[in-house]
C-alpha atoms as a PDB file:
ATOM      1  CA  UNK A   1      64.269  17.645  -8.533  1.00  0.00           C
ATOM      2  CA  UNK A   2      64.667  16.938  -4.923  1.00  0.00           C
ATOM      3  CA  UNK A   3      67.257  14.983  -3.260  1.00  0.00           C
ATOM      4  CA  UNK A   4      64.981  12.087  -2.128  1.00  0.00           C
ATOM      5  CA  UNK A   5      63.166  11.993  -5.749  1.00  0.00           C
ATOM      6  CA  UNK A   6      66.982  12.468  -7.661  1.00  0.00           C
ATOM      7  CA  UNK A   7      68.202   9.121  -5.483  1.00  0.00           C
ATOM      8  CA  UNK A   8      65.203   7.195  -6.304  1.00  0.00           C
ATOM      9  CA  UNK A   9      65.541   7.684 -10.192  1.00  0.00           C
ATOM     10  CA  UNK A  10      69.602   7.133  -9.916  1.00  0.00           C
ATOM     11  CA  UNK A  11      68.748   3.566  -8.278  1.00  0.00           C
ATOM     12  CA  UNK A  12      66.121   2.997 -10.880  1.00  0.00           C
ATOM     13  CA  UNK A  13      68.487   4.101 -13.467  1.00  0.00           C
ATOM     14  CA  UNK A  14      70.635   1.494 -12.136  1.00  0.00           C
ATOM     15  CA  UNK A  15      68.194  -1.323 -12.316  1.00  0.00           C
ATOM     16  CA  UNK A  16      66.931  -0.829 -15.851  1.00  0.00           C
ATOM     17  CA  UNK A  17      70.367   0.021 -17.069  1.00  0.00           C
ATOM     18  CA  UNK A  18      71.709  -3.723 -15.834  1.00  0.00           C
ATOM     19  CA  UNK A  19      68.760  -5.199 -16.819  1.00  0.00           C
ATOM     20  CA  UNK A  20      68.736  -3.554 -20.189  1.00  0.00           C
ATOM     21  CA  UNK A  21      65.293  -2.160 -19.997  1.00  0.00           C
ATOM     22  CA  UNK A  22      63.732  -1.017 -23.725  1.00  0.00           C
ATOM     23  CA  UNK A  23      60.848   0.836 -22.097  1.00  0.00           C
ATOM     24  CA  UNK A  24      62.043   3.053 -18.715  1.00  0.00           C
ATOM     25  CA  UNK A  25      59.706   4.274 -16.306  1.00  0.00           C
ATOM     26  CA  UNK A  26      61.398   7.508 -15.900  1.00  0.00           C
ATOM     27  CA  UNK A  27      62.456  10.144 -18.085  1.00  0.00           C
ATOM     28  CA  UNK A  28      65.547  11.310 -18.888  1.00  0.00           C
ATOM     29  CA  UNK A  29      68.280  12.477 -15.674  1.00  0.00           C
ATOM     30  CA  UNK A  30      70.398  14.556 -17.740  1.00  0.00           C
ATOM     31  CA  UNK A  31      70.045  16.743 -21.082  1.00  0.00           C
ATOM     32  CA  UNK A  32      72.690  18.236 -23.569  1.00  0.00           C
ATOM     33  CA  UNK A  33      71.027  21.084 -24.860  1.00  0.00           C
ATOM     34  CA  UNK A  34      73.248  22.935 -27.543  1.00  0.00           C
ATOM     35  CA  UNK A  35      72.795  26.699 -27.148  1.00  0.00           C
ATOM     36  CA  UNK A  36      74.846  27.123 -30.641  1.00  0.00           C
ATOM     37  CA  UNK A  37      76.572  24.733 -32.817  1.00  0.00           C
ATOM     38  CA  UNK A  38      78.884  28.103 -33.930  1.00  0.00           C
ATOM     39  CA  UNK A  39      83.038  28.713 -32.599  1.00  0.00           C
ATOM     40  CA  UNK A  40      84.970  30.798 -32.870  1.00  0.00           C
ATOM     41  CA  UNK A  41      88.050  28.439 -32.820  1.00  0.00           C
ATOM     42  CA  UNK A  42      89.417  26.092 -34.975  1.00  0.00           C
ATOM     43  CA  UNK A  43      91.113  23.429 -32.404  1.00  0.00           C
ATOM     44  CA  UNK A  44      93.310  20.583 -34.074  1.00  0.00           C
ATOM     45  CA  UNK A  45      91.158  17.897 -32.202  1.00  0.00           C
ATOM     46  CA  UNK A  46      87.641  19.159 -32.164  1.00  0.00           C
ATOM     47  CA  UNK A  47      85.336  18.394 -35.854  1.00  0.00           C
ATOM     48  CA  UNK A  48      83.564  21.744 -35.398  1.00  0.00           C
ATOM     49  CA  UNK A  49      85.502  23.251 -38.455  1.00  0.00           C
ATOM     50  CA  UNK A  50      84.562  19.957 -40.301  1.00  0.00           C
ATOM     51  CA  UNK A  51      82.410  21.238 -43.770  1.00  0.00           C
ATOM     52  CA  UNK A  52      79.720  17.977 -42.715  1.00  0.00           C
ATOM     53  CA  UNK A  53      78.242  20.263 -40.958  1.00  0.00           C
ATOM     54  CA  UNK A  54      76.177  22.305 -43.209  1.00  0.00           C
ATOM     55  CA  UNK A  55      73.158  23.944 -40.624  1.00  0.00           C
ATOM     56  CA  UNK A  56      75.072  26.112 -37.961  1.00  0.00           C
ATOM     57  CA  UNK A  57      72.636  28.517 -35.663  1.00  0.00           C
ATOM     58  CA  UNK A  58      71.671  29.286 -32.334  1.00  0.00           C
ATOM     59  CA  UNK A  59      68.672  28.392 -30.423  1.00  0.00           C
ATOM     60  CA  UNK A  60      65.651  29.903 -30.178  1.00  0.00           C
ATOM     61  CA  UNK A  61      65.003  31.247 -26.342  1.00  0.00           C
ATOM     62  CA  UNK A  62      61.060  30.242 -26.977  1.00  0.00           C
ATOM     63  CA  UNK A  63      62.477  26.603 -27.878  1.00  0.00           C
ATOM     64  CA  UNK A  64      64.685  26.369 -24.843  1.00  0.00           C
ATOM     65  CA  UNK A  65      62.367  27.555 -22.437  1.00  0.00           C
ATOM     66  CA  UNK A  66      59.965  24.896 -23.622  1.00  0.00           C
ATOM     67  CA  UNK A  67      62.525  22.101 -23.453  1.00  0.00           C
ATOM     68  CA  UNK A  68      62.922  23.430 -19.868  1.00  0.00           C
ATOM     69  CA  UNK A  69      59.293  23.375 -18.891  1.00  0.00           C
ATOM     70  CA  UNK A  70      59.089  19.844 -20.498  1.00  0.00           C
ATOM     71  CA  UNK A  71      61.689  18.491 -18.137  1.00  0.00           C
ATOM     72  CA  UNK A  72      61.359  20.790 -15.037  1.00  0.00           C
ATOM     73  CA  UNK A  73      60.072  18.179 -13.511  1.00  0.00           C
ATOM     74  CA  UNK A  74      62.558  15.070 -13.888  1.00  0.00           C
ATOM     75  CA  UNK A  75      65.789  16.183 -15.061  1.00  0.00           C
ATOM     76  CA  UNK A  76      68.894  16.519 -12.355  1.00  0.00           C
ATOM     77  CA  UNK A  77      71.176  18.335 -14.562  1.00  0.00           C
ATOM     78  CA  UNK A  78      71.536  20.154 -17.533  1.00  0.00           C
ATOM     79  CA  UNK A  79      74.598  20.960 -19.583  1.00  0.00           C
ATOM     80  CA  UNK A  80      74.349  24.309 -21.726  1.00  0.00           C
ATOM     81  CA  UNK A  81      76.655  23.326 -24.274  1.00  0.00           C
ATOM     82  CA  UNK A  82      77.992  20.877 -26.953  1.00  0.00           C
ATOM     83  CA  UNK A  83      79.457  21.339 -30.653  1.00  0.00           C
ATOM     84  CA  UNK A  84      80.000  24.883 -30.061  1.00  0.00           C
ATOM     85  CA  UNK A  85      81.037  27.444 -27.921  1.00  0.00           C
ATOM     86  CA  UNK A  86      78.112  28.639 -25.183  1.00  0.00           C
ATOM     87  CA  UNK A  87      79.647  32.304 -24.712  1.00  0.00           C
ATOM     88  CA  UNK A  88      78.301  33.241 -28.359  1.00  0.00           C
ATOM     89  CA  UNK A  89      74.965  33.062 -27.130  1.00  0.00           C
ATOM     90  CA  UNK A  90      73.610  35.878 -26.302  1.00  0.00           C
ATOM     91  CA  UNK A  91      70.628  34.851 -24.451  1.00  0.00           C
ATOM     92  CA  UNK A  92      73.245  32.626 -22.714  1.00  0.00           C
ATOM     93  CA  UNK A  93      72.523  33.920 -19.057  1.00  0.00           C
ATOM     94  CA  UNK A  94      68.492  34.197 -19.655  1.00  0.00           C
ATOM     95  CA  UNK A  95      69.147  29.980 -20.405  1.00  0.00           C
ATOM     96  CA  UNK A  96      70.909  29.649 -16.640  1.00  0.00           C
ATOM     97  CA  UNK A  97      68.478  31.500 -15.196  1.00  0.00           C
ATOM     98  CA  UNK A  98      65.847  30.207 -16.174  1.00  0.00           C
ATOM     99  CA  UNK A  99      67.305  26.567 -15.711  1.00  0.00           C
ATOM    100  CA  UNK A 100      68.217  27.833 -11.420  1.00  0.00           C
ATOM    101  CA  UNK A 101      64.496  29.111 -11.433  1.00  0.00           C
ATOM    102  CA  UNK A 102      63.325  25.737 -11.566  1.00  0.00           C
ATOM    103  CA  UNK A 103      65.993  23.811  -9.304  1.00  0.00           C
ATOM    104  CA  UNK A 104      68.106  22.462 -12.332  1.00  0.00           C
ATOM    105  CA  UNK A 105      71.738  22.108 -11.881  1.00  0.00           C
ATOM    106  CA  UNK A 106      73.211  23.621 -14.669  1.00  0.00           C
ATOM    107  CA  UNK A 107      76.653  23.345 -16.064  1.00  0.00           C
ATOM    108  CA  UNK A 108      78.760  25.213 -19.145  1.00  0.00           C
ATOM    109  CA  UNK A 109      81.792  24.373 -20.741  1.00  0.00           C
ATOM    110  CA  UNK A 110      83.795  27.109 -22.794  1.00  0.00           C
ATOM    111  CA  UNK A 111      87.213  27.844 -24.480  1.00  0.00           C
ATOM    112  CA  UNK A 112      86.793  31.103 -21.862  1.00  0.00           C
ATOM    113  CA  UNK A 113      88.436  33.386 -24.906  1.00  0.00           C
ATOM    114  CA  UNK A 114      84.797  35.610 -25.196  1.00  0.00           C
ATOM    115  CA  UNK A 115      85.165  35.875 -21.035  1.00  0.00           C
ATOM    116  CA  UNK A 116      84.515  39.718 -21.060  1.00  0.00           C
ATOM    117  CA  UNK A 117      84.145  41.061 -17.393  1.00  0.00           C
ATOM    118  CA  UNK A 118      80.615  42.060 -18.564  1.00  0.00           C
ATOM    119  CA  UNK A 119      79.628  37.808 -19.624  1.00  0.00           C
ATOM    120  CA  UNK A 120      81.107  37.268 -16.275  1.00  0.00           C
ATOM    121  CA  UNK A 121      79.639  38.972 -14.151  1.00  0.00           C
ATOM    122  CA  UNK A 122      76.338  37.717 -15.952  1.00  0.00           C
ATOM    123  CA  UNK A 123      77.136  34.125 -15.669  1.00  0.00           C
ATOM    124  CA  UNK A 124      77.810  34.526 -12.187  1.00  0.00           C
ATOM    125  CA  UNK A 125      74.730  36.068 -10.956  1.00  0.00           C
ATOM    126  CA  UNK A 126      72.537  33.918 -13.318  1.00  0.00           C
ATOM    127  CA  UNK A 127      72.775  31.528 -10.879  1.00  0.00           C
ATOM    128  CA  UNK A 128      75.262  28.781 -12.480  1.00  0.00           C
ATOM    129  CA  UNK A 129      76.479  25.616 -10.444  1.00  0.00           C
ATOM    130  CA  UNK A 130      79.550  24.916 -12.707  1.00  0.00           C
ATOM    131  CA  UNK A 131      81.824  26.034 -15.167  1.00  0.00           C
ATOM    132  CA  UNK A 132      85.013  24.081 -16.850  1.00  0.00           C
ATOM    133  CA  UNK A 133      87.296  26.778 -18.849  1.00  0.00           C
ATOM    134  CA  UNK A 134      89.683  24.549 -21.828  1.00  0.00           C
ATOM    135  CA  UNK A 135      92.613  25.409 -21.815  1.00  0.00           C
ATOM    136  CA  UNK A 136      94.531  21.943 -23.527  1.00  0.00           C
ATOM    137  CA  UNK A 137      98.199  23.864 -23.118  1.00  0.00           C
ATOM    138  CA  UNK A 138     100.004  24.617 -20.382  1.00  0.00           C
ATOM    139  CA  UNK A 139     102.101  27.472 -21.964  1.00  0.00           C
ATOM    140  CA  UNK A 140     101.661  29.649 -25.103  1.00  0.00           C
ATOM    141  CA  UNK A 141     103.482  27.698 -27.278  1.00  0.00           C
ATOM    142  CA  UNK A 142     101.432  24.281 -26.367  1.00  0.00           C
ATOM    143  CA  UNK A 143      98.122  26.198 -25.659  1.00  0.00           C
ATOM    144  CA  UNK A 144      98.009  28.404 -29.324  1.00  0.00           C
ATOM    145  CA  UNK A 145      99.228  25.633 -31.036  1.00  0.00           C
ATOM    146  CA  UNK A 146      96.378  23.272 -29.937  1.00  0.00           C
ATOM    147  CA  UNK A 147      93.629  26.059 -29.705  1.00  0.00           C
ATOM    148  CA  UNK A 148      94.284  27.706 -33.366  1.00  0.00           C
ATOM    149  CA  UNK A 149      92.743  31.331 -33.124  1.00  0.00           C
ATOM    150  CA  UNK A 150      93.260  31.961 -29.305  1.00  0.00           C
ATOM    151  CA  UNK A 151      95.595  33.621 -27.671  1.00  0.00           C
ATOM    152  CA  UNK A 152      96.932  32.442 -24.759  1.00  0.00           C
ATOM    153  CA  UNK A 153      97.819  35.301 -22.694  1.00  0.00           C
ATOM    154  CA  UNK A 154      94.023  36.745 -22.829  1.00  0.00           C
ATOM    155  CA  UNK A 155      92.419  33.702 -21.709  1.00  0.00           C
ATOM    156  CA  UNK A 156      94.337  33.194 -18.834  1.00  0.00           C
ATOM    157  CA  UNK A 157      93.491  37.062 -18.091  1.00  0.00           C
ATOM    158  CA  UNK A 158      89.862  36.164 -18.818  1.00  0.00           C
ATOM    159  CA  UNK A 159      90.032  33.183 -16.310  1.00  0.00           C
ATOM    160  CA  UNK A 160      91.782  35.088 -13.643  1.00  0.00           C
ATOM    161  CA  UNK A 161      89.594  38.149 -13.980  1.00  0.00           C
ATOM    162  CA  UNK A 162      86.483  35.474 -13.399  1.00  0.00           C
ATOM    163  CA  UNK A 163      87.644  34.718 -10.218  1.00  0.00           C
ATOM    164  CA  UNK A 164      88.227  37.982  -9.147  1.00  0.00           C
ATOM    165  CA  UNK A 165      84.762  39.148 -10.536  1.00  0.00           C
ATOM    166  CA  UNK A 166      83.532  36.153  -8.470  1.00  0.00           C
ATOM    167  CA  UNK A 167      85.376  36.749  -5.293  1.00  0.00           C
ATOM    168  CA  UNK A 168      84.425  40.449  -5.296  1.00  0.00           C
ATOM    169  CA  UNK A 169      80.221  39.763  -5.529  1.00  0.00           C
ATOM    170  CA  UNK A 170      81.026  36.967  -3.092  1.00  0.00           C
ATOM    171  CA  UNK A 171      79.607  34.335  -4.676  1.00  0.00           C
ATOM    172  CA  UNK A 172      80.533  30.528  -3.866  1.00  0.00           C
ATOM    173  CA  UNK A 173      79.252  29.442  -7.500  1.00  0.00           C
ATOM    174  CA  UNK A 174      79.594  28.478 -10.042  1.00  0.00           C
ATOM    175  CA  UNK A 175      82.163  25.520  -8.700  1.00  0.00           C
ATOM    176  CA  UNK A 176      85.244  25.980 -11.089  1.00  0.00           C
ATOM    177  CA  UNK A 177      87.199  23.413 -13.352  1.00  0.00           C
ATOM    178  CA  UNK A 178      90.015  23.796 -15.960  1.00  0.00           C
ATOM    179  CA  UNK A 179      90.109  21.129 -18.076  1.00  0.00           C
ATOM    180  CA  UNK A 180      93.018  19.937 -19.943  1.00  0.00           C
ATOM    181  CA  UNK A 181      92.962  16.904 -22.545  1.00  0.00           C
ATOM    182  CA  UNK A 182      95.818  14.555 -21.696  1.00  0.00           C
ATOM    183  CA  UNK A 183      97.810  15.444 -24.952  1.00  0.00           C
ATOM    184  CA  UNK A 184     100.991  15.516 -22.212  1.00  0.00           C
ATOM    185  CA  UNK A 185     103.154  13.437 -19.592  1.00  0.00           C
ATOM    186  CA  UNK A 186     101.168  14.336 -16.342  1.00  0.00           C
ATOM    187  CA  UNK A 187     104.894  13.833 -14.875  1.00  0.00           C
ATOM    188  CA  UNK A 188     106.621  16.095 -16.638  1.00  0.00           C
ATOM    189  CA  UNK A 189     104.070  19.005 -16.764  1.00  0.00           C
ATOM    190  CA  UNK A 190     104.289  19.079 -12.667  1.00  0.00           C
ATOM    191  CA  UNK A 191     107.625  20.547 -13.125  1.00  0.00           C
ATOM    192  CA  UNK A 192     106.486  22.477 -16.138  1.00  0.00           C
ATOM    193  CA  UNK A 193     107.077  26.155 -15.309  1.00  0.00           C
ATOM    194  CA  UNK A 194     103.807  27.037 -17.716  1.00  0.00           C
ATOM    195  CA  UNK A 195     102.034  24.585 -15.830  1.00  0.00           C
ATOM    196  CA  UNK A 196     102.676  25.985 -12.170  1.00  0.00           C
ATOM    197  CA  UNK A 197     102.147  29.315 -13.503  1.00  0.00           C
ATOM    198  CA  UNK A 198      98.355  28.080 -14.339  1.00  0.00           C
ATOM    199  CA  UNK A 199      97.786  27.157 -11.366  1.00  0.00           C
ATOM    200  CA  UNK A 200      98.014  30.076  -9.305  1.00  0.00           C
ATOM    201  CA  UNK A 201      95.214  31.387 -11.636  1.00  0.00           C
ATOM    202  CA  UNK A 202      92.521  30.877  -8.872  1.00  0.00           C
ATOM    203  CA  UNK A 203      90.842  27.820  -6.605  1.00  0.00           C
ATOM    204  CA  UNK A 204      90.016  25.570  -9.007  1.00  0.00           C
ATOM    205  CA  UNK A 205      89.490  21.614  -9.898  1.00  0.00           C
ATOM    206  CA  UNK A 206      91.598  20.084 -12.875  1.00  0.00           C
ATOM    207  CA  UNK A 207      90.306  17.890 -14.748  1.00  0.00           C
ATOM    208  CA  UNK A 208      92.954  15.965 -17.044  1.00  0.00           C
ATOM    209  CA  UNK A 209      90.596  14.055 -19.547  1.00  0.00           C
ATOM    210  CA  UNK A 210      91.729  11.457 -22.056  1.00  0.00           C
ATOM    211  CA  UNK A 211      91.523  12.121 -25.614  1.00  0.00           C
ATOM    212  CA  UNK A 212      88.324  10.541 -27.491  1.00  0.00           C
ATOM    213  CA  UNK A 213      87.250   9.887 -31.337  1.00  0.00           C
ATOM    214  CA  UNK A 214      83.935  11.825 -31.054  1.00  0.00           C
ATOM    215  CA  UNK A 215      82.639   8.018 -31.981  1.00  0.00           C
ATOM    216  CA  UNK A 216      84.409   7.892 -34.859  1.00  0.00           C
ATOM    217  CA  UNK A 217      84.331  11.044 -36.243  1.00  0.00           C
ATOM    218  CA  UNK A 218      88.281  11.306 -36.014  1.00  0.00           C
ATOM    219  CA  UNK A 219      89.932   8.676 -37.970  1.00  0.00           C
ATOM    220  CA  UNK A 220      90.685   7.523 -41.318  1.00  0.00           C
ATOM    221  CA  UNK A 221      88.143   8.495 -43.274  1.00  0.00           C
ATOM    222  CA  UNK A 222      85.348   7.771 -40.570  1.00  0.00           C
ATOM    223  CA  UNK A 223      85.517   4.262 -41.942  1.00  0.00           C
ATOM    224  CA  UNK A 224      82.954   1.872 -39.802  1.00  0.00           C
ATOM    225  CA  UNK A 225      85.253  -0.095 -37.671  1.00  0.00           C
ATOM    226  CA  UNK A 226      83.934  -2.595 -35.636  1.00  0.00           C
ATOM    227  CA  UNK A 227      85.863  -3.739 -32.388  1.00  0.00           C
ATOM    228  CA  UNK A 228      85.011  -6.051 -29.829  1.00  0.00           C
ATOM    229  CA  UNK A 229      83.205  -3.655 -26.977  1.00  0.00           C
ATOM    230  CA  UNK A 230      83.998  -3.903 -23.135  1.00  0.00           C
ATOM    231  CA  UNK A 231      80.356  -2.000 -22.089  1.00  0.00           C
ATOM    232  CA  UNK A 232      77.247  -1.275 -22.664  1.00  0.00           C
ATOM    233  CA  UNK A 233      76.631   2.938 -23.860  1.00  0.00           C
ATOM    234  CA  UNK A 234      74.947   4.280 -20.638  1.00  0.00           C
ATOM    235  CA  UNK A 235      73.358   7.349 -22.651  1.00  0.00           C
ATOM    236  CA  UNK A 236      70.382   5.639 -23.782  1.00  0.00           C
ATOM    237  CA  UNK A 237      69.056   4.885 -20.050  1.00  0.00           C
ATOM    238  CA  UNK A 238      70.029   8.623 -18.491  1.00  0.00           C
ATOM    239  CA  UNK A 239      69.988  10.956 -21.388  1.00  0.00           C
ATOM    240  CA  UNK A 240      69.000  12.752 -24.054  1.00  0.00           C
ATOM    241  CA  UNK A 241      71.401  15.803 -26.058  1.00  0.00           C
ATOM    242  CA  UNK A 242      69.188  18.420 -27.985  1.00  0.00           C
ATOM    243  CA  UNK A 243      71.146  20.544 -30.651  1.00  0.00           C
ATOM    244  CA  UNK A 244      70.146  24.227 -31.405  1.00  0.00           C
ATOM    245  CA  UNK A 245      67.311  23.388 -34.014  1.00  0.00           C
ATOM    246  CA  UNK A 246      65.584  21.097 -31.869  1.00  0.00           C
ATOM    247  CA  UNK A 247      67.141  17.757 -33.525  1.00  0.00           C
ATOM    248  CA  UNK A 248      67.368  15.203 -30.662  1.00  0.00           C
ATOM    249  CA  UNK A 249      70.444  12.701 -30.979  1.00  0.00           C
ATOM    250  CA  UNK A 250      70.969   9.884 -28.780  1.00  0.00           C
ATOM    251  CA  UNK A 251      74.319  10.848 -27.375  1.00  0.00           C
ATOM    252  CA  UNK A 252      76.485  14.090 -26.976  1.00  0.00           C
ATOM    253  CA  UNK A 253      79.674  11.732 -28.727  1.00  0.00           C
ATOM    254  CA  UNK A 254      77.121  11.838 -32.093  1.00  0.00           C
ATOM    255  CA  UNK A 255      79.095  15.024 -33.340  1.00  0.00           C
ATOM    256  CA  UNK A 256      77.254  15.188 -37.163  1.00  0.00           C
ATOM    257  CA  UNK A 257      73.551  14.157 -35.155  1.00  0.00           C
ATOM    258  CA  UNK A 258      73.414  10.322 -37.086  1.00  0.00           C
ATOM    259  CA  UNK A 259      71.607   8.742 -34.271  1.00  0.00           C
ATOM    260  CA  UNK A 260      68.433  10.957 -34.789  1.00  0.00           C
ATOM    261  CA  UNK A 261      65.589   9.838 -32.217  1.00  0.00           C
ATOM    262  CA  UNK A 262      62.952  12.954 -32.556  1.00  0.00           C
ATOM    263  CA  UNK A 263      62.184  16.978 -32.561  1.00  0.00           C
ATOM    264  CA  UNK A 264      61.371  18.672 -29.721  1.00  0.00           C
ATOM    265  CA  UNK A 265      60.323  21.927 -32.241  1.00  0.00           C
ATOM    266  CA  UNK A 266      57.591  18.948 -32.983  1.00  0.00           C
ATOM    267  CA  UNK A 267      57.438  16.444 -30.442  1.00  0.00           C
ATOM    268  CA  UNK A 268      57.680  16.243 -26.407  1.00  0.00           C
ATOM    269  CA  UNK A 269      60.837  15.011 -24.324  1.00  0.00           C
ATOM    270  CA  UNK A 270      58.371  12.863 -22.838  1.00  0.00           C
ATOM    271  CA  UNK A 271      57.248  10.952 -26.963  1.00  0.00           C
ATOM    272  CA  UNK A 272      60.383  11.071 -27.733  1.00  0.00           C
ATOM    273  CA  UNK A 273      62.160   9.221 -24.351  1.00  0.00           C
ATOM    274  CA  UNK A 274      60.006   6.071 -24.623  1.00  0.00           C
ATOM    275  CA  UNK A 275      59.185   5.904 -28.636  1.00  0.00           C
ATOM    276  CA  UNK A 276      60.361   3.037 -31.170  1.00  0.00           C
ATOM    277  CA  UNK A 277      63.717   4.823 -32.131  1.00  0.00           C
ATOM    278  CA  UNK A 278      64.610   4.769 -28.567  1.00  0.00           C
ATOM    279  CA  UNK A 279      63.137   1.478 -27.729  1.00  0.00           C
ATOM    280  CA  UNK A 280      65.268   0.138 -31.102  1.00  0.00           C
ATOM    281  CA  UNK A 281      68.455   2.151 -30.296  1.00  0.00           C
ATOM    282  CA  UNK A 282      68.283  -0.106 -26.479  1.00  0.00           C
ATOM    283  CA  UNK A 283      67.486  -3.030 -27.807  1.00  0.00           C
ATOM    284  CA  UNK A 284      70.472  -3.127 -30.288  1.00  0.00           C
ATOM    285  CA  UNK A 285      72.638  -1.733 -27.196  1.00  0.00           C
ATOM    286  CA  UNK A 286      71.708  -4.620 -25.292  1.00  0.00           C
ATOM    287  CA  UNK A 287      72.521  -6.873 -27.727  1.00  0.00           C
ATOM    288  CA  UNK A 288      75.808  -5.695 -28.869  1.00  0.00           C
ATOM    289  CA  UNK A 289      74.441  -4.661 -32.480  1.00  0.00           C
ATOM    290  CA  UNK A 290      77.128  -2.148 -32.504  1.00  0.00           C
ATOM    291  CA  UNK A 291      77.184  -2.356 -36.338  1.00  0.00           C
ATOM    292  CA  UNK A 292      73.667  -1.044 -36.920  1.00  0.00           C
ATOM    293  CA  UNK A 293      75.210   2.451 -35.580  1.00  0.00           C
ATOM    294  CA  UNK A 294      78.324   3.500 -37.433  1.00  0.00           C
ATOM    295  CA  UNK A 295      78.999   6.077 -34.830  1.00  0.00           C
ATOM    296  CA  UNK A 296      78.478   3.170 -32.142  1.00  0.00           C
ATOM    297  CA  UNK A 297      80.899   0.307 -34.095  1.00  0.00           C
ATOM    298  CA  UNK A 298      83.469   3.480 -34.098  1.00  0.00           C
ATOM    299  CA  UNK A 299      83.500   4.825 -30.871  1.00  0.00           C
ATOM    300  CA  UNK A 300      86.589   4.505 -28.515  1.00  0.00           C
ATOM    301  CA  UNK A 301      84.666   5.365 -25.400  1.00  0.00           C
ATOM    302  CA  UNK A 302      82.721   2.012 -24.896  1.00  0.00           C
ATOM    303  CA  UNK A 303      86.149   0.609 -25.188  1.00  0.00           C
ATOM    304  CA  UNK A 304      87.492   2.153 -21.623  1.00  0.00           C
ATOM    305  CA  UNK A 305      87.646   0.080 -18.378  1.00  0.00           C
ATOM    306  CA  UNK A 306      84.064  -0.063 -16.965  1.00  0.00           C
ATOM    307  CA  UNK A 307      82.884  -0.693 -13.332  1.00  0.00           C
ATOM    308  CA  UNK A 308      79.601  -2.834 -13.286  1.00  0.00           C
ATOM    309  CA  UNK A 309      79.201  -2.601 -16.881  1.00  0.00           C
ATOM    310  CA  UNK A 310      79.388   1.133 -16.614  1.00  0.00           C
ATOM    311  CA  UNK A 311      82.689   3.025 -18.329  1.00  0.00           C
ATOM    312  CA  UNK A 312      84.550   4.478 -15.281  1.00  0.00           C
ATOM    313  CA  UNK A 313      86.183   7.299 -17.295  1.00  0.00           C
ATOM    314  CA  UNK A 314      83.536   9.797 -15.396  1.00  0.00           C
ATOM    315  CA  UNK A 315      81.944   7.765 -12.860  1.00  0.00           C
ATOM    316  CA  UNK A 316      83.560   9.283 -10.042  1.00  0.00           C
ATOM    317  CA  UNK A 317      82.583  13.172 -11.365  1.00  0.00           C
ATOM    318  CA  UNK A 318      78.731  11.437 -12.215  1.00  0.00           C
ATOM    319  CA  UNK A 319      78.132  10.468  -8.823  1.00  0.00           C
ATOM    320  CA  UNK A 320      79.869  13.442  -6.819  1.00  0.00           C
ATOM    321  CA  UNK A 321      77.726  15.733  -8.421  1.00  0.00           C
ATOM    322  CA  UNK A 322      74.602  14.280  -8.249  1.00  0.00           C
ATOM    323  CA  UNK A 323      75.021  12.984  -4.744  1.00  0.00           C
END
C-alpha cells in the first residue's frame, strides 16, 4: 500500500469508526496472522499453557501465502504472531519475505530464547520492519521467575548477538523494541542495577506495557463480568487476526478464538470483512451490547482512557508507524 492510498483509508477508518459504520468500504488495515499457536514457555501471565486449548499447530505456507495475496492489496501492516511463539516456525522467514515482496510492513514479537545466530541472520535479511524481544524481568531472578522455562542469561546473549549480527550485514532493519510488562515501579527499576545492565544490550526502543486480562481470560473463573465501558473496541473497523488453521476471530485479545467471524481455508478476507457476523459483531459494538460477547463484557482494555473514543494505550505507537 502506498503512502497516499494508506492515508486515505486511515481517514476513512476514522470516519466510519465515529460514525459506527456496520458495512465499511474498505477492507481490513491490519491482520494478526498466527504462524503457530505452540511455546515453548510457560509464562505466569500468558493462557498459552491453559488445557482450553485443545488444537495447537502451525500454519500451512500454501494458506499464508494465500491470505497474503488476498490482502496484498489493502493491508498496511501485518503482525506474524499471536498465541504462540513465531521463532518455532520454520517457514518463519519464507512468511517475511514474502510479506516485504509485496510492500507489507511486517512485524514479530518473540520471547527471543530460540534466537540462534542462524534465525537471525534469516530474519534480518528476510526483509523485516520490526521486532519486539519480551523480556518482563530486569534481572535473573525477576526475568526466570516470570518467564518459567527461560533462562535469562541466554536471551540476553541471543538479543545482544542480534544486534551484532545486524550491525555486521549493515542493515538498518528490522527497527528494535524490548518490551517489558509493567509488573514493576518504573522509579525504582531506573536505579535497578539489572535494569541498566539491559540497556547497554544494543539501540533499542522500550516499550513498558500495562498488564491486560486477555478479555477476560485471566480472572476468577472467566466469569462474564459486565462493567460500565469508557470506548468503543476499534478492532472491528481496522482488523482482522487469523490463527494457524485459518479460524478468523474478531480481535487478537480473543485468546480461546470465541468471537469466530469466518475461514479463510474456506472463505476470502474480502466475504468475511463485510458479512453478517461482522456486520452483527459492529452493530452490538455500537450499541454497547457488551454482554452478547463474554470476552467483550470481560475485557479490561475498553476500560483504559481513550482519546476521541479511541483507547490511547497504543495510539501514539498506531500512528507513528503508519505515518
Amino acid at each position: 500500500m502506498n503512502r497516499i492510498k494508506r492515508y486515505l483509508t486511515m481517514g476513512r477508518m476514522a470516519k466510519c469508526f465515529w460514525q459506527k459504520k456496520e458495512i465499511l468500504p474498505y477492507m481490513p488495515f491490519r491482520l494478526w496472522i498466527e504462524s503457530t499457536n505452540y511455546c515453548n514457555l510457560s509464562c505466569v501471565m500468558c493462557l498459552n499453557k491453559s488445557k482450553e486449548i485443545e488444537k495447537r499447530g502451525y500454519m500451512d505456507y500454501p494458506l499464508f501465502k494465500k491470505i497474503i495475496d488476498e490482502s496484498k492489496a489493502f493491508v498496511h501492516s501485518v503482525n506474524l504472531h499471536h498465541r504462540g511463539e513465531p521463532l518455532m516456525h520454520e517457514d518463519l522467514p519464507k512468511m517475511i519475505e514474502y510479506c516485504r515482496m509485496h510492500r507489507i510492513y511486517t512485524q514479530l514479537h518473540t520471547n527471543a530464547t530460540l534466537l540462534t545466530q542462524r534465525k537471525s541472520h534469516e530474519i534480518i535479511m528476510s526483509g523485516l520492519d520490526f521486532i519486539s524481544f519480551s523480556i518482563d524481568g530486569y534481572d535473573k531472578k525477576s526475568y526466570e521467575r516470570i518467564r518459567v522455562g527461560a533462562c535469562y542469561e541466554q536471551t540476553v546473549e541471543n538479543i545482544r548477538g542480534f544486534f551484532e549480527i545486524k550491525k555486521n550485514l549493515k542493515k538498518k532493519r528490522p527497527q528494535v523494541a524490548i518490551e517489558l510488562i509493567d509488573f514493576f515501579d518504573e522509579k525504582k527499576l531506573e536505579n535497578h542495577m539489572g535494569w541498566n545492565a539491559l540497556k547497554r544490550i544494543g539501540p533499542v526502543k522500550w516499550i513498558i506495557k500495562k498488564p491486560h486480562n486477555w478479555a477476560g481470560g485471566i480472572g476468577s473463573d472467566r466469569i462474564r463480568t459486565i462493567s460500565t465501558k469508557k470506548s468503543v473496541c476499534t478492532f472491528p473497523w481496522y482488523s482482522l487476526t487469523v490463527l494457524w488453521d485459518g479460524t478468523v476471530v474478531t480481535c487478537p485479545q480473543d485468546f480461546f478464538g470465541e468471537n469466530v467471524v469466518g475461514d479463510v481455508s474456506r472463505q476470502s478476507l474480502k466475504a468475511i470483512w463485510n458479512d453478517s457476523k461482522m456486520m452483527d459483531y459492529r452493530n452490538r459494538m455500537k450499541n454497547g451490547m457488551y454482554s452478547y460477547f463474554r470476552t467483550c463484557s470481560s475485557c479490561d482494555r475498553l476500560e483504559r482512557r481513550h482519546f476521541l473514543g479511541i483507547p490511547g494505550s497504543h495510539l501514539k505507537g498506531f500512528f507513528k508507524e503508519s505515518l
